[in-house]
PDB file of N, CA and C in Angstrom:
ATOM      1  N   UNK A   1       0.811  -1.188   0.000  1.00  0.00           N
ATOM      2  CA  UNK A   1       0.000   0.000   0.000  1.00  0.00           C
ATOM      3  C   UNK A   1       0.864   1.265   0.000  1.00  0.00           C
ATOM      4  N   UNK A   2       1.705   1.206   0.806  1.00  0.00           N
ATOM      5  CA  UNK A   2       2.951   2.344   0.269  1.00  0.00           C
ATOM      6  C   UNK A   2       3.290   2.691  -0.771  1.00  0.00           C
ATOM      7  N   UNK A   3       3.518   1.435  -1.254  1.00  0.00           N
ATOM      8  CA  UNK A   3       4.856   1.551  -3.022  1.00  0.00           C
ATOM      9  C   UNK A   3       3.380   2.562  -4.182  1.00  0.00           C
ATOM     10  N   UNK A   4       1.813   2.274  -3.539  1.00  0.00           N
ATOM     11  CA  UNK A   4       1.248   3.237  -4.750  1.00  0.00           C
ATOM     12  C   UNK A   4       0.904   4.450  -3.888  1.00  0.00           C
ATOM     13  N   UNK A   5       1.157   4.544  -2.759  1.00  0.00           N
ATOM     14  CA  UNK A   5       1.187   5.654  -2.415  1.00  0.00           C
ATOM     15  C   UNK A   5       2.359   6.682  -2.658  1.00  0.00           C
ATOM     16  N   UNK A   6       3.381   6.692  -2.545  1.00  0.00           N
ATOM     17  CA  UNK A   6       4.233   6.893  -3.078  1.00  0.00           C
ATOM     18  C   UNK A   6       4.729   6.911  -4.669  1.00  0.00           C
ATOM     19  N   UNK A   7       4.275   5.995  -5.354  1.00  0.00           N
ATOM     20  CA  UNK A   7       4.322   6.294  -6.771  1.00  0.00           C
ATOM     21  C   UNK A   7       3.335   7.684  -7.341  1.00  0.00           C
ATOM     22  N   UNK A   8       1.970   7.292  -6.603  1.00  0.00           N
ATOM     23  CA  UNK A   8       0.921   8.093  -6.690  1.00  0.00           C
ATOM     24  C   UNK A   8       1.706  10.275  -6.388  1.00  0.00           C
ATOM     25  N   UNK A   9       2.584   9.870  -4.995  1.00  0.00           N
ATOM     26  CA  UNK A   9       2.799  11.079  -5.012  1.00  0.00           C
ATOM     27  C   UNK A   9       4.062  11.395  -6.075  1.00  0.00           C
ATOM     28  N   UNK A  10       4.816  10.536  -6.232  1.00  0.00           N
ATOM     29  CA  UNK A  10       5.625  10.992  -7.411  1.00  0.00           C
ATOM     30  C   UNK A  10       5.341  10.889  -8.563  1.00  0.00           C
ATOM     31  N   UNK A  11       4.055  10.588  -9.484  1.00  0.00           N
ATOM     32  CA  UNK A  11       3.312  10.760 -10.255  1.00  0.00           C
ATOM     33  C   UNK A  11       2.632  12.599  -9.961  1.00  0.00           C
ATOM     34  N   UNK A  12       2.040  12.884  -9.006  1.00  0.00           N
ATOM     35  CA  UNK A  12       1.948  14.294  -8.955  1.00  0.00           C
ATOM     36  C   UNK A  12       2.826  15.168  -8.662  1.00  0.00           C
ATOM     37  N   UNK A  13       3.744  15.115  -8.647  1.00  0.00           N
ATOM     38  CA  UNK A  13       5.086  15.873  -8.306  1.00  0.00           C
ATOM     39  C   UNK A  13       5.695  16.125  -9.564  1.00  0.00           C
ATOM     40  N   UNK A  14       5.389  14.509 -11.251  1.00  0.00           N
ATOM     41  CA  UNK A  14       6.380  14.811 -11.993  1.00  0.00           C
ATOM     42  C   UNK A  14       5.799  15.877 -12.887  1.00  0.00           C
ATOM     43  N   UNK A  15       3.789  15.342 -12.616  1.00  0.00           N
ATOM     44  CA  UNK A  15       2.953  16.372 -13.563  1.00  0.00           C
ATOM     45  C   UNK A  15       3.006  17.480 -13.318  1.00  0.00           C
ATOM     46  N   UNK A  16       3.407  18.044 -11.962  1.00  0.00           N
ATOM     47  CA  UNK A  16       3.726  19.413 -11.433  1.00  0.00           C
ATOM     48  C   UNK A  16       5.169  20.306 -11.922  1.00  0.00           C
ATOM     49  N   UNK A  17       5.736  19.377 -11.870  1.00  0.00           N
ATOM     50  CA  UNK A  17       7.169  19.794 -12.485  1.00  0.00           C
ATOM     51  C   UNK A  17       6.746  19.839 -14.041  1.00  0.00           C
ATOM     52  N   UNK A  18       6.325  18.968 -14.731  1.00  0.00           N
ATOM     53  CA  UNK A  18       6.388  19.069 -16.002  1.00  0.00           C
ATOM     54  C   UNK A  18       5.711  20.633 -16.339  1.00  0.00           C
ATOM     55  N   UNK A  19       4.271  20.783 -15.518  1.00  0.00           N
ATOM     56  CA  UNK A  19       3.366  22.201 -15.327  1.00  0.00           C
ATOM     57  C   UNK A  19       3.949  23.254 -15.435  1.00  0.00           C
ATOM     58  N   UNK A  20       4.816  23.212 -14.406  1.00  0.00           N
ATOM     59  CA  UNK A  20       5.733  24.870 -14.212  1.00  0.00           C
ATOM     60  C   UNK A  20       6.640  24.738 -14.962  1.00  0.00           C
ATOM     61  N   UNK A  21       7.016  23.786 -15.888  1.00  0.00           N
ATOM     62  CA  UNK A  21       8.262  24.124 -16.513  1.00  0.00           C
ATOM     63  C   UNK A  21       7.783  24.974 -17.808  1.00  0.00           C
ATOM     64  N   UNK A  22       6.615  24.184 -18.204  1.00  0.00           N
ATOM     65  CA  UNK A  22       5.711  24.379 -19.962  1.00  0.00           C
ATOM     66  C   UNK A  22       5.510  25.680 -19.394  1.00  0.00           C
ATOM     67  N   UNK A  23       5.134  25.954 -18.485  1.00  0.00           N
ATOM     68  CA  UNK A  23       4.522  27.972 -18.170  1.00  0.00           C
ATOM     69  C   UNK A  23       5.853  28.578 -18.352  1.00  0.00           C
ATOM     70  N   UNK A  24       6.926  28.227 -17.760  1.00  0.00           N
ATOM     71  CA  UNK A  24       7.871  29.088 -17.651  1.00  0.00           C
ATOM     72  C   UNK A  24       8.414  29.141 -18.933  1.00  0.00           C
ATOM     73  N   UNK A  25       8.543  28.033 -20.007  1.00  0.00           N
ATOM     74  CA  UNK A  25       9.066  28.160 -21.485  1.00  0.00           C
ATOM     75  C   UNK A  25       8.220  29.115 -22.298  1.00  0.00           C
ATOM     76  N   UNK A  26       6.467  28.944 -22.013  1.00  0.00           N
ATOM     77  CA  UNK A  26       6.034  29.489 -22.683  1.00  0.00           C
ATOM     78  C   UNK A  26       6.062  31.523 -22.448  1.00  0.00           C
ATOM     79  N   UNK A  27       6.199  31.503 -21.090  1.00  0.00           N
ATOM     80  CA  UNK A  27       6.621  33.161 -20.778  1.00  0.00           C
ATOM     81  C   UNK A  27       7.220  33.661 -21.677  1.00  0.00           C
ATOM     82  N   UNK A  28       6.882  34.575 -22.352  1.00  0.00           N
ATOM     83  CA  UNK A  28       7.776  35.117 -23.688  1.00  0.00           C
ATOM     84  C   UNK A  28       8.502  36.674 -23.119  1.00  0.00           C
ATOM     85  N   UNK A  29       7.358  36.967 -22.503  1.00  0.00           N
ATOM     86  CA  UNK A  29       7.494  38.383 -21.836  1.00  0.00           C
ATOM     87  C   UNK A  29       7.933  38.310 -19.947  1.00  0.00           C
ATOM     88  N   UNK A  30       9.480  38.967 -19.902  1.00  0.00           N
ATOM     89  CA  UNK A  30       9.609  39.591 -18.509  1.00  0.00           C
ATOM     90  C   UNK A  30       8.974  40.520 -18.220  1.00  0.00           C
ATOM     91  N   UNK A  31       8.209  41.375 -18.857  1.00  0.00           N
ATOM     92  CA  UNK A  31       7.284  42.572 -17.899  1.00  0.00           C
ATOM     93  C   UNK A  31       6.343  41.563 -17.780  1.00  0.00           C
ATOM     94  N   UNK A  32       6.063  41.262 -16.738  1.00  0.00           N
ATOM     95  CA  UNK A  32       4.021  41.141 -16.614  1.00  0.00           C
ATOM     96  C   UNK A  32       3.476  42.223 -17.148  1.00  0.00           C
ATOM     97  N   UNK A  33       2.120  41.872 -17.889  1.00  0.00           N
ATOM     98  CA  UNK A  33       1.346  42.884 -18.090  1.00  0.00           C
ATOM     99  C   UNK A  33       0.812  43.373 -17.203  1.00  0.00           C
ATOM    100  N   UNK A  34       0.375  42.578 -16.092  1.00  0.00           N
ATOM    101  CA  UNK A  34      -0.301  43.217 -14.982  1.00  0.00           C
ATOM    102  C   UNK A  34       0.136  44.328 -14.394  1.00  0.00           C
ATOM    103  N   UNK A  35       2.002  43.902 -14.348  1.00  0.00           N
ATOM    104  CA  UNK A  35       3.106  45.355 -14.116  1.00  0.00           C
ATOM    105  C   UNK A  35       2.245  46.736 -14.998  1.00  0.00           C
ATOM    106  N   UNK A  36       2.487  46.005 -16.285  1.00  0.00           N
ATOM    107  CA  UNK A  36       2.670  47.355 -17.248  1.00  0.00           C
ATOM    108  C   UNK A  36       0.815  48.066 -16.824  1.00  0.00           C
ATOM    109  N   UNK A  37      -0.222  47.523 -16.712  1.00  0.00           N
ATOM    110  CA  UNK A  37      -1.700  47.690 -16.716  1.00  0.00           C
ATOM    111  C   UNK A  37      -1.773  48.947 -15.221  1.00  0.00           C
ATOM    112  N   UNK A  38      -1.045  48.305 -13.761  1.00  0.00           N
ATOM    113  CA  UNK A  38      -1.117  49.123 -13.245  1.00  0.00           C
ATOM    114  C   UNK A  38      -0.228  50.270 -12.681  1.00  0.00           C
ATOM    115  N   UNK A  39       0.850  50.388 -13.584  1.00  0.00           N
ATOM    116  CA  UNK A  39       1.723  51.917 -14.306  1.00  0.00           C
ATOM    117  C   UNK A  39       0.771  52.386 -14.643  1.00  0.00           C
ATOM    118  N   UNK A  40       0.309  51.920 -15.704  1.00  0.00           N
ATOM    119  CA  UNK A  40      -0.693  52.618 -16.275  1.00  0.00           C
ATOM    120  C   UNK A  40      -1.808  53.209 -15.553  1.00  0.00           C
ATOM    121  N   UNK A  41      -2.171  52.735 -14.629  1.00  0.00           N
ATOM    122  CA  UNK A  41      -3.464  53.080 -13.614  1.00  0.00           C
ATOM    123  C   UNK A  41      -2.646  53.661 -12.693  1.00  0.00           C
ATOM    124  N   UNK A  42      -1.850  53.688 -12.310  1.00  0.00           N
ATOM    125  CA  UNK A  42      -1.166  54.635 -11.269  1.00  0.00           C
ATOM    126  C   UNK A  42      -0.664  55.946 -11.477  1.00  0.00           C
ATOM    127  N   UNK A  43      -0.125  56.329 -12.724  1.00  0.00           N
ATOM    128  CA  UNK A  43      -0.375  57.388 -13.680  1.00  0.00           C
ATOM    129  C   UNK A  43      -1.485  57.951 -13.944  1.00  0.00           C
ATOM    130  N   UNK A  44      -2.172  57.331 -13.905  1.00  0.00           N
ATOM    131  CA  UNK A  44      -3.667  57.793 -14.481  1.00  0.00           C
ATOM    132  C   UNK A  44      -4.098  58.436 -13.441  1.00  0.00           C
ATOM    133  N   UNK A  45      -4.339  58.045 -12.122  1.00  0.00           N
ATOM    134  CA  UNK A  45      -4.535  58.503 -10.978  1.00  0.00           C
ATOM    135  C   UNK A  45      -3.896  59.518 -10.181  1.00  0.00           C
ATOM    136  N   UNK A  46      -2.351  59.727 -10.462  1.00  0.00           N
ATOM    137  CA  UNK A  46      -1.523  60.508  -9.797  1.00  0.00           C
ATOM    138  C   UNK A  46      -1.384  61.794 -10.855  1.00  0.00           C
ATOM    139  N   UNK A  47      -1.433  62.104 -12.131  1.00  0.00           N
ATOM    140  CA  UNK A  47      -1.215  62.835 -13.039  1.00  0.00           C
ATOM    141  C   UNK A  47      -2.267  63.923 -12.784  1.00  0.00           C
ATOM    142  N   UNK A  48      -1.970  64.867 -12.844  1.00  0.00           N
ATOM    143  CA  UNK A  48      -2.374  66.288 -12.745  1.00  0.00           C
ATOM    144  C   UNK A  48      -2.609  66.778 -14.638  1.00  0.00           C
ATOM    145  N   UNK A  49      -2.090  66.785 -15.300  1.00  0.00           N
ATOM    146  CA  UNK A  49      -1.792  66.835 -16.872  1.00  0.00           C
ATOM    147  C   UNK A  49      -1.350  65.979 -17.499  1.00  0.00           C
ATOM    148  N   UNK A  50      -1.262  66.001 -18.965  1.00  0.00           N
ATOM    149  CA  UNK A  50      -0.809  65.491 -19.481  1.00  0.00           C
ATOM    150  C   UNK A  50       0.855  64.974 -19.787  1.00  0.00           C
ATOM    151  N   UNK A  51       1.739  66.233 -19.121  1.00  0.00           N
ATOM    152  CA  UNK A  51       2.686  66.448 -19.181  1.00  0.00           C
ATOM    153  C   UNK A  51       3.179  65.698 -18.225  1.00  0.00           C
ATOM    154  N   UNK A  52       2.696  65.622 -17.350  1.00  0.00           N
ATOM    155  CA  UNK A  52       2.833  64.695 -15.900  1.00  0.00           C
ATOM    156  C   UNK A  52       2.406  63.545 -15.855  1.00  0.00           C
ATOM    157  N   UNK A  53       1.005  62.979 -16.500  1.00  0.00           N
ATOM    158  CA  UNK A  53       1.204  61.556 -17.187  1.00  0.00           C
ATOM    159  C   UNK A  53       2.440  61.072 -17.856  1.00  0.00           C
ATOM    160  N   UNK A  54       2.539  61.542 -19.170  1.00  0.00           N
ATOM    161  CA  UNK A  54       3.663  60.976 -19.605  1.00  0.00           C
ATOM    162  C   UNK A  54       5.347  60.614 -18.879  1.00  0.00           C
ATOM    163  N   UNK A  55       5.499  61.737 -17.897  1.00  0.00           N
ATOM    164  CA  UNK A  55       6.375  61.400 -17.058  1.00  0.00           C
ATOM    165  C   UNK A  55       6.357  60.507 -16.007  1.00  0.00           C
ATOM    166  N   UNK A  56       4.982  59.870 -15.443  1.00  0.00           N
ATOM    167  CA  UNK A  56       5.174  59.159 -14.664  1.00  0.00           C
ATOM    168  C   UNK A  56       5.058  58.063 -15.111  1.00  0.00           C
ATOM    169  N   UNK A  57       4.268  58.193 -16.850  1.00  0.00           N
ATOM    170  CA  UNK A  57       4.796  56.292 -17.440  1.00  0.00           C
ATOM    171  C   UNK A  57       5.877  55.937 -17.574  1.00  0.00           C
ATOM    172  N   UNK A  58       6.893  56.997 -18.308  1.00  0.00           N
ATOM    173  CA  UNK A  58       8.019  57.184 -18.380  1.00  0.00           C
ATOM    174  C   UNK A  58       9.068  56.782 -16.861  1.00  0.00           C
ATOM    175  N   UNK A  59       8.202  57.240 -15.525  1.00  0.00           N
ATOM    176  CA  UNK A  59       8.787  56.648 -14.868  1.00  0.00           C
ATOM    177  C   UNK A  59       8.816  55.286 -13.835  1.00  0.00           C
ATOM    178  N   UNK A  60       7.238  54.859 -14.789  1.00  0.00           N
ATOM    179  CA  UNK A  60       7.299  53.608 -13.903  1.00  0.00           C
ATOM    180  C   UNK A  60       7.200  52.593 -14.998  1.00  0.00           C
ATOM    181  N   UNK A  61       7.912  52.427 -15.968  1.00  0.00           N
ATOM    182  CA  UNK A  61       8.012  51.540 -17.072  1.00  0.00           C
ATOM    183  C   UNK A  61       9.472  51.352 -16.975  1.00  0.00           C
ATOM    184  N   UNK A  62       9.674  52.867 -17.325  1.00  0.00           N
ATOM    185  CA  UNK A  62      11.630  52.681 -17.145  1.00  0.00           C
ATOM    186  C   UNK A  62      11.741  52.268 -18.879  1.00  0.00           C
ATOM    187  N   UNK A  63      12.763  51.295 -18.927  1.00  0.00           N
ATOM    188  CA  UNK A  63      13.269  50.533 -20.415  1.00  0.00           C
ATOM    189  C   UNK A  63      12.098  49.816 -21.217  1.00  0.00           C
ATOM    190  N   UNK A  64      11.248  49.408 -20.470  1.00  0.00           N
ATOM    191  CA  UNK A  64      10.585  48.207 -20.823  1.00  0.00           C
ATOM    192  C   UNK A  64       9.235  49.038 -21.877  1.00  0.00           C
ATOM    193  N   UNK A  65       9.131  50.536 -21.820  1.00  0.00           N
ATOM    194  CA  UNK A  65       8.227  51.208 -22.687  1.00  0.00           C
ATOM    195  C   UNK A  65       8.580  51.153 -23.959  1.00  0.00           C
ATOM    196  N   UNK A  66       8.063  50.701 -24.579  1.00  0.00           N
ATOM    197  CA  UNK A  66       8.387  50.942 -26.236  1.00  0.00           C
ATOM    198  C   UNK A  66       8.186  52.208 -26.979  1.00  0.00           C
ATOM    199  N   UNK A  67       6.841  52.491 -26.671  1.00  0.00           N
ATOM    200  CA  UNK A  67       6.098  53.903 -27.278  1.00  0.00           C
ATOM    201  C   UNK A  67       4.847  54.560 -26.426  1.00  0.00           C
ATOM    202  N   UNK A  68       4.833  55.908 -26.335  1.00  0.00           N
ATOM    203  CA  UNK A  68       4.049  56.075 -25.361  1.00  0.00           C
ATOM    204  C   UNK A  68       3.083  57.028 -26.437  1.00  0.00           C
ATOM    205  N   UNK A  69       2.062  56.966 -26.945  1.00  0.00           N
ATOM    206  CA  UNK A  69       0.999  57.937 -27.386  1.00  0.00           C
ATOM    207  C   UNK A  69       0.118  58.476 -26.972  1.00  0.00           C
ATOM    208  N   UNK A  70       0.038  59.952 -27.246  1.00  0.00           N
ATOM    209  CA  UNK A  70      -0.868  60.917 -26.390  1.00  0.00           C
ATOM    210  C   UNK A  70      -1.800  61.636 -27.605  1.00  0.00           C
ATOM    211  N   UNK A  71      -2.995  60.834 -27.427  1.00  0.00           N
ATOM    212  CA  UNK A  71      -4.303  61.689 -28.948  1.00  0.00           C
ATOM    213  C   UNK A  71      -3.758  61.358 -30.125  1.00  0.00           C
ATOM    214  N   UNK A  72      -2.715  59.931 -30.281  1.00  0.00           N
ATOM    215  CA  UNK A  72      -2.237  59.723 -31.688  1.00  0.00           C
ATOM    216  C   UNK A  72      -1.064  59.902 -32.293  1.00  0.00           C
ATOM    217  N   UNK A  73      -0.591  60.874 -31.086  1.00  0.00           N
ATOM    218  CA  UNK A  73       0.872  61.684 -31.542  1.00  0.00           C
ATOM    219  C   UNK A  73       1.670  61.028 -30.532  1.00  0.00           C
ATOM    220  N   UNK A  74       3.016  60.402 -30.941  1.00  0.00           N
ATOM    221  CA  UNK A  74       4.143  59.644 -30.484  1.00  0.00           C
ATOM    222  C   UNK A  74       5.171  60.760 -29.627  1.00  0.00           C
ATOM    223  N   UNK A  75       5.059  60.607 -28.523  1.00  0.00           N
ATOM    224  CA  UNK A  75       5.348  61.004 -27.493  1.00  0.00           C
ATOM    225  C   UNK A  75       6.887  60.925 -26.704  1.00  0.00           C
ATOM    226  N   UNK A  76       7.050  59.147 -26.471  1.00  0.00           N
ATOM    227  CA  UNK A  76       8.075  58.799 -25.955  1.00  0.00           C
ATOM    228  C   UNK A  76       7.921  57.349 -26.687  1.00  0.00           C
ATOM    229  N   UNK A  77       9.827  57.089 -27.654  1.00  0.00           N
ATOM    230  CA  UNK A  77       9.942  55.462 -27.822  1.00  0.00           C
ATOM    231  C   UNK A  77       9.765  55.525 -29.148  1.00  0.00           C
ATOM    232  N   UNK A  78       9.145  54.352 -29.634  1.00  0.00           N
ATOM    233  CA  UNK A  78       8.559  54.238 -30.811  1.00  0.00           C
ATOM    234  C   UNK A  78       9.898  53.311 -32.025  1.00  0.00           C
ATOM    235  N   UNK A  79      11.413  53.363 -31.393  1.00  0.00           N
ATOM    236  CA  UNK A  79      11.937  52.391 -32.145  1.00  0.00           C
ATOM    237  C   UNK A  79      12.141  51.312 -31.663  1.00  0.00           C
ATOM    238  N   UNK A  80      11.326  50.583 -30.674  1.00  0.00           N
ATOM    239  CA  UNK A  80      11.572  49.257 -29.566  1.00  0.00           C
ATOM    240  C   UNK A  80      10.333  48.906 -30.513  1.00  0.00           C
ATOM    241  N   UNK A  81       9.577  49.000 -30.741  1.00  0.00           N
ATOM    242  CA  UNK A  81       8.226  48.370 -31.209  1.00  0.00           C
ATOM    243  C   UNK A  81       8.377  47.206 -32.054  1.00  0.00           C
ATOM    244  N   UNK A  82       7.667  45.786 -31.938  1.00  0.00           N
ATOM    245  CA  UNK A  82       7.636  45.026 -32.446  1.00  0.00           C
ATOM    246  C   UNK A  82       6.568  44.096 -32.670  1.00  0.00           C
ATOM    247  N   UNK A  83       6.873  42.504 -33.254  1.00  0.00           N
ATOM    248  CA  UNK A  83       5.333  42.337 -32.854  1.00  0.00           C
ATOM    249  C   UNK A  83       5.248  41.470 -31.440  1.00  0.00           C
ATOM    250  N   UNK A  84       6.011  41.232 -31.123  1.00  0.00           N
ATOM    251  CA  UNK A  84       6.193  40.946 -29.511  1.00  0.00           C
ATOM    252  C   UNK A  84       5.470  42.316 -28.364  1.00  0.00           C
ATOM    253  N   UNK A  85       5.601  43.151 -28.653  1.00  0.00           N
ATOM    254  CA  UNK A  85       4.945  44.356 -27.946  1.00  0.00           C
ATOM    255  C   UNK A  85       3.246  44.488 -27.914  1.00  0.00           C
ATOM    256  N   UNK A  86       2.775  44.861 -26.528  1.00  0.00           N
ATOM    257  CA  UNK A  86       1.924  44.256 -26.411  1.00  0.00           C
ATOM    258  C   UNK A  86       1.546  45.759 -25.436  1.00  0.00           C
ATOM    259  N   UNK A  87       0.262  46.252 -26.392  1.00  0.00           N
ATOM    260  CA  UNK A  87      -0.173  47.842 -25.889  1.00  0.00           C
ATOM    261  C   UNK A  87      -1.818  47.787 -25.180  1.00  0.00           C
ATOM    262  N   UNK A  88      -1.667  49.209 -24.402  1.00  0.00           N
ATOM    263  CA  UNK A  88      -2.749  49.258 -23.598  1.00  0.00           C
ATOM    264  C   UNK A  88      -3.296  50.703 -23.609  1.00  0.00           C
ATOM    265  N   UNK A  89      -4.541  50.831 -23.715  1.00  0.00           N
ATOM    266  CA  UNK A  89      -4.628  52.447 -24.158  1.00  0.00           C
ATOM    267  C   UNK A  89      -5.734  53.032 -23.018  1.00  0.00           C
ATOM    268  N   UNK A  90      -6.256  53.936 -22.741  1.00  0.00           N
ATOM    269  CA  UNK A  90      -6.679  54.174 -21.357  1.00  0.00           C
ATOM    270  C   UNK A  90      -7.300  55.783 -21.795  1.00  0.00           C
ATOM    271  N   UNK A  91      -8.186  56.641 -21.050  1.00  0.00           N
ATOM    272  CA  UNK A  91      -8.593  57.783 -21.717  1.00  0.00           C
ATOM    273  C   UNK A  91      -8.585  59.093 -20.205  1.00  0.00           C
ATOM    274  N   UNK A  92      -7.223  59.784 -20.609  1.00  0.00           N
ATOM    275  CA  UNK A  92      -7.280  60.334 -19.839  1.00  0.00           C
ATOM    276  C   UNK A  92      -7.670  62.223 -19.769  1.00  0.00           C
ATOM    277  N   UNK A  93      -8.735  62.397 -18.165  1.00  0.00           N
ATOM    278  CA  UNK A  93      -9.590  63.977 -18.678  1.00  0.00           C
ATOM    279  C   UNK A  93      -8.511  65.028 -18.057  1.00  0.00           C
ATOM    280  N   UNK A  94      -8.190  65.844 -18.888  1.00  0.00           N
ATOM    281  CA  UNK A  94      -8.085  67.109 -18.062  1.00  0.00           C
ATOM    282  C   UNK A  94      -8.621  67.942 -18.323  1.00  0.00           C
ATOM    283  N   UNK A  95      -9.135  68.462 -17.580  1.00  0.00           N
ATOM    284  CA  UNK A  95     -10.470  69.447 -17.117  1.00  0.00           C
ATOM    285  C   UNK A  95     -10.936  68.935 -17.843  1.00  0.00           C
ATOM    286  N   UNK A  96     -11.895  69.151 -19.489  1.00  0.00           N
ATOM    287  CA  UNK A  96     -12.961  69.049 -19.770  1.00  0.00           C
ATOM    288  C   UNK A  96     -12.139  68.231 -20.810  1.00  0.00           C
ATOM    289  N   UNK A  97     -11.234  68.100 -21.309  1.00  0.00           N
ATOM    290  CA  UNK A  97     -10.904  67.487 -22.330  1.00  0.00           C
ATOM    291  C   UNK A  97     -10.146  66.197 -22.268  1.00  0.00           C
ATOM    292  N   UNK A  98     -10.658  64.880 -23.331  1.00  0.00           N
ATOM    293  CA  UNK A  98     -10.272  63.666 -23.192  1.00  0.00           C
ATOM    294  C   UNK A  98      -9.024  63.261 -23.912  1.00  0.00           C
ATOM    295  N   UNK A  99      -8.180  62.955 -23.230  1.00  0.00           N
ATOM    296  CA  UNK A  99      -6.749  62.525 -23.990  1.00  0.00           C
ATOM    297  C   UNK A  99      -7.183  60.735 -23.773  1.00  0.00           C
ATOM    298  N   UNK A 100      -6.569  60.491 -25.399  1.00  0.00           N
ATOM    299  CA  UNK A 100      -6.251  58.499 -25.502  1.00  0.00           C
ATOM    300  C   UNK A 100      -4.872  58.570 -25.248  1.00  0.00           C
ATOM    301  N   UNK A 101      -4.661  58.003 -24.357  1.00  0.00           N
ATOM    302  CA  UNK A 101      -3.107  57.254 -23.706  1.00  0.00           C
ATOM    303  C   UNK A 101      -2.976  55.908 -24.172  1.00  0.00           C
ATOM    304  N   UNK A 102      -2.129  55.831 -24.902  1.00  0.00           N
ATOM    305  CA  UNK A 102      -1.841  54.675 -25.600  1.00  0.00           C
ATOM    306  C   UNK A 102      -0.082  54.199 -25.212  1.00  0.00           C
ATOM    307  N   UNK A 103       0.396  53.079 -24.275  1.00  0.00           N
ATOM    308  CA  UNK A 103       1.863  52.384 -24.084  1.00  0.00           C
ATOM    309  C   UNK A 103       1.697  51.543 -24.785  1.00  0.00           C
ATOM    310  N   UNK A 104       2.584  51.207 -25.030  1.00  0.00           N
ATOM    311  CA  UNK A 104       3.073  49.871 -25.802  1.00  0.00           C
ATOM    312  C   UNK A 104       4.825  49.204 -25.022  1.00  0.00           C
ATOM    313  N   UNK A 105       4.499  48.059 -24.294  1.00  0.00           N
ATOM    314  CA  UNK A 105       5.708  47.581 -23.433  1.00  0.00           C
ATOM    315  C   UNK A 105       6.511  46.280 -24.416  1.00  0.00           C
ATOM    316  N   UNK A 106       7.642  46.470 -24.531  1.00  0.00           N
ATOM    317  CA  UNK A 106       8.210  45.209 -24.778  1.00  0.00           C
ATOM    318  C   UNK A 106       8.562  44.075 -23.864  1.00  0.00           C
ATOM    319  N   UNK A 107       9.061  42.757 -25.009  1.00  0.00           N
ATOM    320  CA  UNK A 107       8.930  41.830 -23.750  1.00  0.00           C
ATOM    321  C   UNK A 107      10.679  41.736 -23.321  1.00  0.00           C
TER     322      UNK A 107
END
């Protein structure tokens, strides 16, 4: 009764190992997006202007920003872009008027 108890747990141990290995090969990207999603929301929230958005994507992306667009017009980046890059766009008001914030992070 041991020897399948024991097989049993090293049978789930090898499917577990095999699990995390296939996730970790398939990771293509070191930023998490989740990273890059709440830069983005933390900017969004802390920014006073536009001018001050862009600086705080700028400073919580660091390297990993590819291109930063503000209403269409290329801002910060724009020669990292690939098709590995993987963008998020967000709509930000000052005073009465709506800016599209558009990053784009590499992996």
């Amino acid at each position: 009764m041991r020897h399948l108890e024991a097989a049993a747990l090293g049978l789930v141990f090898a499917v577990a190992t095999v699990y995390m290995a296939s996730l970790t090969a398939r990771q293509i990207s070191p930023v998490h997006h989740g990273t890059a999603q709440r830069a983005l929301a933390w900017a969004l929230l802390n920014a006073r202007n536009v001018d001050e958005l862009v600086q705080l994507i700028q400073q919580g992306l660091g390297e990993h920003l590819a291109a930063l667009y503000v209403d269409g017009q290329l801002k910060s980046g724009g020669e990292g872009l690939s098709e590995l890059s993987v963008c998020y766009a967000a709509v930000f008001f000052e005073l009465e008027t709506p800016h599209v914030v558009k990053i784009c992070i590499t992996p």
